[in-house]
Protein backbone atom coordinates (compact mmCIF):
# COMPACT_ATOMS: atom_id res chain seq x y z
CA UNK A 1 -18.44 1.76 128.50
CA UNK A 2 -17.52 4.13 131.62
CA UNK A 3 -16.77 6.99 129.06
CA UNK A 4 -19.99 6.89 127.19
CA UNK A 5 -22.24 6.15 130.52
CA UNK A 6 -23.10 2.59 128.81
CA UNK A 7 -24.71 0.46 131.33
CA UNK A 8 -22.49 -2.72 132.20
CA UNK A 9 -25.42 -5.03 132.10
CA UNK A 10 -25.75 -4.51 128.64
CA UNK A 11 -22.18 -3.95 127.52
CA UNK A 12 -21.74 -8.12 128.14
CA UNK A 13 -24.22 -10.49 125.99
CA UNK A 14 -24.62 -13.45 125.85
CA UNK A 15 -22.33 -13.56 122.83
CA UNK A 16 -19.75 -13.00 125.56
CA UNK A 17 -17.98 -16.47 126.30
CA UNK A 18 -15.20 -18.92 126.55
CA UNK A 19 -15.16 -19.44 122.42
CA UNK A 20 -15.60 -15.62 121.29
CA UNK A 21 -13.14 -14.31 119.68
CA UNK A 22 -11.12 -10.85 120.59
CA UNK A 23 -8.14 -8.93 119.42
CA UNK A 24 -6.72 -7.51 122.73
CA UNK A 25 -3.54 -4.93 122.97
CA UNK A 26 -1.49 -4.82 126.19
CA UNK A 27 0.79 -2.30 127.57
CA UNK A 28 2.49 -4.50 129.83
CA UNK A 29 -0.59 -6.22 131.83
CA UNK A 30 -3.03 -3.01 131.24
CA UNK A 31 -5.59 -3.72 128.16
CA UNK A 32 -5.64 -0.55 125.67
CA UNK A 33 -7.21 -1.49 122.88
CA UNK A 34 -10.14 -4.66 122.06
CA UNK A 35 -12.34 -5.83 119.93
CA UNK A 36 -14.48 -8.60 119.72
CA UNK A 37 -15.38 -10.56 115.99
CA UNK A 38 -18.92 -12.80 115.80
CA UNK A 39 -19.54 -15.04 113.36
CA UNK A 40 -22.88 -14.33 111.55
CA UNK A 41 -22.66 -17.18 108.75
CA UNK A 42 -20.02 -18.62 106.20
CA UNK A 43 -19.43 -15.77 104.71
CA UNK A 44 -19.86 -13.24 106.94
CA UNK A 45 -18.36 -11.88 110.47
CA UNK A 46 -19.00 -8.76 112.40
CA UNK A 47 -16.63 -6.61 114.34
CA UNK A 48 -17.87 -4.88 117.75
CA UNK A 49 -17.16 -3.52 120.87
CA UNK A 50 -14.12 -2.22 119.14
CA UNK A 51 -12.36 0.68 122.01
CA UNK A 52 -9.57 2.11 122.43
CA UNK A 53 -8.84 3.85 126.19
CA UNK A 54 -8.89 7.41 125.70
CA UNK A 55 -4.77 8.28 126.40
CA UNK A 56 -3.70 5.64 123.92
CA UNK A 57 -6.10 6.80 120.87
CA UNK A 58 -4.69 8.14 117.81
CA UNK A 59 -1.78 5.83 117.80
CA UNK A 60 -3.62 3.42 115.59
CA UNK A 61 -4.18 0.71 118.16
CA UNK A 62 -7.86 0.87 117.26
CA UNK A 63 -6.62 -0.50 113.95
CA UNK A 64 -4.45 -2.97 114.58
CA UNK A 65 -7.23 -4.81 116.71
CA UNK A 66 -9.86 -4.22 114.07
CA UNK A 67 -7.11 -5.42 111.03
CA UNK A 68 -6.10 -8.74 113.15
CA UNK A 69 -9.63 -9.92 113.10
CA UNK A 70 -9.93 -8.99 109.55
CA UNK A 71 -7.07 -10.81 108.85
CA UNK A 72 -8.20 -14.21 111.24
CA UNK A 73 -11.70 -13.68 109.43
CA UNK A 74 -9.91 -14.17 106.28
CA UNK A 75 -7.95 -16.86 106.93
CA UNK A 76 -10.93 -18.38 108.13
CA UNK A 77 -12.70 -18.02 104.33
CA UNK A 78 -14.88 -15.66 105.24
CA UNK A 79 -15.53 -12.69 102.48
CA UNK A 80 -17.57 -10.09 104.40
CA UNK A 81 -17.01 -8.21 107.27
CA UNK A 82 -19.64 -5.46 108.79
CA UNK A 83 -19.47 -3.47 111.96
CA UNK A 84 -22.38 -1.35 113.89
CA UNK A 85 -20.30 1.78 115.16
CA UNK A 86 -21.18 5.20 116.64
CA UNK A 87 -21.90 7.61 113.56
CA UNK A 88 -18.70 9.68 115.53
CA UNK A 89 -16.50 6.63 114.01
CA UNK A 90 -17.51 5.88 110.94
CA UNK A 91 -15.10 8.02 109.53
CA UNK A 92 -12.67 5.89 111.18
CA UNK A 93 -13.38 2.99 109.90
CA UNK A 94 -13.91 4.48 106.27
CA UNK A 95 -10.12 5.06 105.97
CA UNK A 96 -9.45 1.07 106.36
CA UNK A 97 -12.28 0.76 103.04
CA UNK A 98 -15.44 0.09 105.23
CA UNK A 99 -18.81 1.45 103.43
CA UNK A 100 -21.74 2.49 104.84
CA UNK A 101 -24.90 1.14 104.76
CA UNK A 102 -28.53 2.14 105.35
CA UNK A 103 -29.90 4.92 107.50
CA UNK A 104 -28.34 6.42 111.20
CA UNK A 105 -30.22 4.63 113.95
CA UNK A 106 -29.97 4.17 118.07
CA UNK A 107 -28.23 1.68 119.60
CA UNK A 108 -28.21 1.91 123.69
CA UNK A 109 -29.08 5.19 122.63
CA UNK A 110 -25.91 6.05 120.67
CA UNK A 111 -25.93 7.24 116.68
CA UNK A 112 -24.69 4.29 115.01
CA UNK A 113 -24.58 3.06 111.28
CA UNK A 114 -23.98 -0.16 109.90
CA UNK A 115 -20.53 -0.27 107.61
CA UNK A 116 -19.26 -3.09 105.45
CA UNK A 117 -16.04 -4.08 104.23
CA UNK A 118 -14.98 -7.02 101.48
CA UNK A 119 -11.97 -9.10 102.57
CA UNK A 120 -9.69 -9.83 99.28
């Protein structure tokens, strides 16, 4: 949020509460990596505000947030999982099997696309 210049009013929704679900890595009491997974029906979930702070990326903490709400998802019956992320990640998030869909657009004025990803 602070690295991008995203303003904190609008980083927290009101999907932001006691029952959401997030995948959080600590080093020691220090977050370093979250994500946060919304349920959008049976079948389907959605993956956001996935970050990783900038000295820990590249040592696939992103991941392992993103793949433990995969896997809860899952376990949870759900089939589909989809994601809005900045067009700079998608190819991130293409090497765990995540396809896009439709055309680039602006969200908080950031590139994004939307990418999908069937759970087995």
């Amino acid at each position: 949020m602070l690295e991008k210049g995203i303003n904190q009013s609008i980083e927290f929704d009101d999907q932001d509460g006691p029952n959401t679900i997030y995948s959080v890595l600590f080093q020691g009491e220090k977050p370093i990596a979250t994500a946060r997974l919304l349920v959008i029906d049976s079948q389907t979930v959605r993956i956001g505000r996935v970050a990783t702070t900038k000295v820990f990326r590249g040592r696939g903490f992103g991941r392992t947030v993103v793949q433990s709400l995969e896997n809860y998802a899952s376990e949870a019956g759900a089939q589909t999982v989809e994601l809005h992320a900045e067009l700079t990640a998608a190819a991130f998030y293409e090497m765990f099997g995540y396809q896009r869909e439709g055309q680039v657009y602006q969200e908080d004025g950031i590139a994004c696309v939307t990418l999908k990803k069937t759970l087995h």
